[in-house]
Protein backbone atom coordinates (compact mmCIF):
# COMPACT_ATOMS: atom_id res chain seq x y z
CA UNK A 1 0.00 0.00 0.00
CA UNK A 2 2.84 2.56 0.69
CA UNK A 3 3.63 1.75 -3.01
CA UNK A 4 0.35 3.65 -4.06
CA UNK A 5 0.64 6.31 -1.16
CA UNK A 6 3.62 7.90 -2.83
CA UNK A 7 1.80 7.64 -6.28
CA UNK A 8 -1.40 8.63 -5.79
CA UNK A 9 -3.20 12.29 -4.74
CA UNK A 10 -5.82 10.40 -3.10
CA UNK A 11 -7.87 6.69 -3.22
CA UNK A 12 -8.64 6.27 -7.12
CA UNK A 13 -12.13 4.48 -6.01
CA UNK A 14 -13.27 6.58 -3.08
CA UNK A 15 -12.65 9.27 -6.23
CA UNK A 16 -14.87 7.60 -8.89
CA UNK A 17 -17.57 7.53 -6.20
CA UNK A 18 -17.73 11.27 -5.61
CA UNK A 19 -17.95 11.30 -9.37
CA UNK A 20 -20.66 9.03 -9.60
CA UNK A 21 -21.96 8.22 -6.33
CA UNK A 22 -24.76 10.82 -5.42
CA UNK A 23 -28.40 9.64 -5.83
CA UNK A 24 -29.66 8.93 -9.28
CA UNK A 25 -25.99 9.70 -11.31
CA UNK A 26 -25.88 6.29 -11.72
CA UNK A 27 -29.48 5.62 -12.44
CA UNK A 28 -29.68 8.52 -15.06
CA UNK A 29 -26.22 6.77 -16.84
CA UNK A 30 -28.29 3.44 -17.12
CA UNK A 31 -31.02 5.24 -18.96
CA UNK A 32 -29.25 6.70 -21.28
CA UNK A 33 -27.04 2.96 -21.75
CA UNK A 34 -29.53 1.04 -21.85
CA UNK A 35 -32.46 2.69 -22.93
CA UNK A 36 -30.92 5.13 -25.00
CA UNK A 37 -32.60 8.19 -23.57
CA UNK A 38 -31.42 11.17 -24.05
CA UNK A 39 -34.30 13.72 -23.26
CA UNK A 40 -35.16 15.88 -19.80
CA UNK A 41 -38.27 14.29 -19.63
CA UNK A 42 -37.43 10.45 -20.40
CA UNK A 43 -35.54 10.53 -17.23
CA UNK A 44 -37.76 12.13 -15.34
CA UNK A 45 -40.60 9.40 -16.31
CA UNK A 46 -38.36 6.45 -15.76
CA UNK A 47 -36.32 7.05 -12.83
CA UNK A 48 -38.48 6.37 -9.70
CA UNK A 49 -38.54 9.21 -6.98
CA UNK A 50 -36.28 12.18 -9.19
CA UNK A 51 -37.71 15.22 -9.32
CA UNK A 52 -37.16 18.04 -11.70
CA UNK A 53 -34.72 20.18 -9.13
CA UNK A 54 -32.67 16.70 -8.79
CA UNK A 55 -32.69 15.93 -12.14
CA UNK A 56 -31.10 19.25 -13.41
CA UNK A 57 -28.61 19.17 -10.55
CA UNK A 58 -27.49 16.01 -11.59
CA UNK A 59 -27.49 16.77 -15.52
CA UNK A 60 -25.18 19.74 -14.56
CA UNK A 61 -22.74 17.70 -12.50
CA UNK A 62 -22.53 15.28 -14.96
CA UNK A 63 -21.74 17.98 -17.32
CA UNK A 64 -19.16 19.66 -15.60
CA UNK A 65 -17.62 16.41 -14.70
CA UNK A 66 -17.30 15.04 -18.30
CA UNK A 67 -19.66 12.32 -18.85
CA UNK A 68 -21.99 13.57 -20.60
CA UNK A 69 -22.39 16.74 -23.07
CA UNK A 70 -26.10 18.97 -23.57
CA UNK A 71 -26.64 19.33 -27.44
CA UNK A 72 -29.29 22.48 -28.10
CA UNK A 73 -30.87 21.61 -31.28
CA UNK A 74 -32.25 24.96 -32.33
CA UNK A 75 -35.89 24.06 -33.63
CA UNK A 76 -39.23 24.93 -32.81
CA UNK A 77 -39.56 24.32 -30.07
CA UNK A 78 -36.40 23.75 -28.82
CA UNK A 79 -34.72 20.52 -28.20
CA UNK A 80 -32.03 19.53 -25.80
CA UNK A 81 -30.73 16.19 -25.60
CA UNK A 82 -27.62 14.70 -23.31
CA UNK A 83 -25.39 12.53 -24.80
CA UNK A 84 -22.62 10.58 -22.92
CA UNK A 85 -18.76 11.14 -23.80
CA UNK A 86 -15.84 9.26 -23.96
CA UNK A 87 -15.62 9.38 -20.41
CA UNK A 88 -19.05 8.89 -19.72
CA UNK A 89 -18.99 5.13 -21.76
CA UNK A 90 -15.93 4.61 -20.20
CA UNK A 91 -17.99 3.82 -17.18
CA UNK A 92 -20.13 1.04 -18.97
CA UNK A 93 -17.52 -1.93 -18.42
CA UNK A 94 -18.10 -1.13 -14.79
CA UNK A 95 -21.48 -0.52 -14.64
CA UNK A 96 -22.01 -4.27 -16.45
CA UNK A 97 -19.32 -5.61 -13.14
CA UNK A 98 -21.77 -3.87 -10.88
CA UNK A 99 -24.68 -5.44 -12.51
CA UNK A 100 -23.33 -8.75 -12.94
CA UNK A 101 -22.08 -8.49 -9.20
CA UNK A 102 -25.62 -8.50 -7.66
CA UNK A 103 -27.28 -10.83 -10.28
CA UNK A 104 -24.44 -13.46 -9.33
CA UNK A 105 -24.08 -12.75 -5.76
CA UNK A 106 -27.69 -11.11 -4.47
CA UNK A 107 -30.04 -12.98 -7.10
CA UNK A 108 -32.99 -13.83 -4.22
CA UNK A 109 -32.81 -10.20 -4.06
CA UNK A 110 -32.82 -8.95 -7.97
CA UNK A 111 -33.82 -11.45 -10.52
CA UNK A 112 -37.21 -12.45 -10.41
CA UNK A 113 -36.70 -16.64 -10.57
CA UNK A 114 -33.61 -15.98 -7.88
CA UNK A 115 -31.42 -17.87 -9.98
CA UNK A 116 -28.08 -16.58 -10.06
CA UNK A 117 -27.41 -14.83 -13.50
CA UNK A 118 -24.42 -13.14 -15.01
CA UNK A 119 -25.70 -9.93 -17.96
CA UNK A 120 -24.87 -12.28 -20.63
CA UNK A 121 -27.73 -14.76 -19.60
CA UNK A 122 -30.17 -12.45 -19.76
CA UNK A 123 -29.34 -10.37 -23.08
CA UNK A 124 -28.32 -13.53 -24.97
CA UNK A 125 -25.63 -13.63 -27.10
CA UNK A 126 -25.81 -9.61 -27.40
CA UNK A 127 -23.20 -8.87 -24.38
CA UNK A 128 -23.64 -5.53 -22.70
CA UNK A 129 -25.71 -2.61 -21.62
CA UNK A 130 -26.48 -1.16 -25.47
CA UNK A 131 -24.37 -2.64 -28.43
């Protein structure tokens, strides 16, 4: 550990959660994964419990933090749509871990027959959040 101490600023985990760890982030970066949503109000319909104050805050976070950009599409009326970036898909190998994690190891508690399952099982063939 004293190896990393002298290497590192600060823990490289304990980092990514203050990135991604406050209420909905993650839940809003599944949407737009898996779902493909991109749109205000497609979040605010499918996340349980956001509201519209939440929502924003988060949107801006996420902005300012790199994982996702705002696109203004100047039409009548106007559209905005977030998109992820490089950064922002970066997270999706981890996201997949995290999912596979409870399937495998808290099934009872997520997957409706309680069988253990790993992402793969239930997409099929088609591996991952979105191909």
């Amino acid at each position: 550990m004293a190896i990393l101490e002298t290497q590192l600023k600060c823990c490289p985990i304990d980092y990514t959660f203050t990135i991604i760890g406050k209420k909905f982030t993650i839940l809003i970066l599944r949407n737009m994964m898996n779902l493909g949503q991109t749109r205000f109000n497609e979040f605010l319909e499918n996340i349980e419990g956001i509201n519209t104050k939440t929502l924003s805050a988060r949107l801006k976070e996420m902005q300012k933090t790199g994982l996702i950009e705002r696109r203004v599409y100047k039409e009548t009326p106007v559209r905005i749509e977030y998109h992820l970036t490089g950064k922002g898909i970066a997270l999706k190998p981890l996201l997949e871990e995290m999912m596979n994690f409870s399937m495998l190891h808290y099934a009872k508690d997520v997957v409706k027959d309680g069988k253990p399952k790993t992402l793969e099982d239930i997409l099929g063939k088609r591996k991952g959040l979105r191909e």
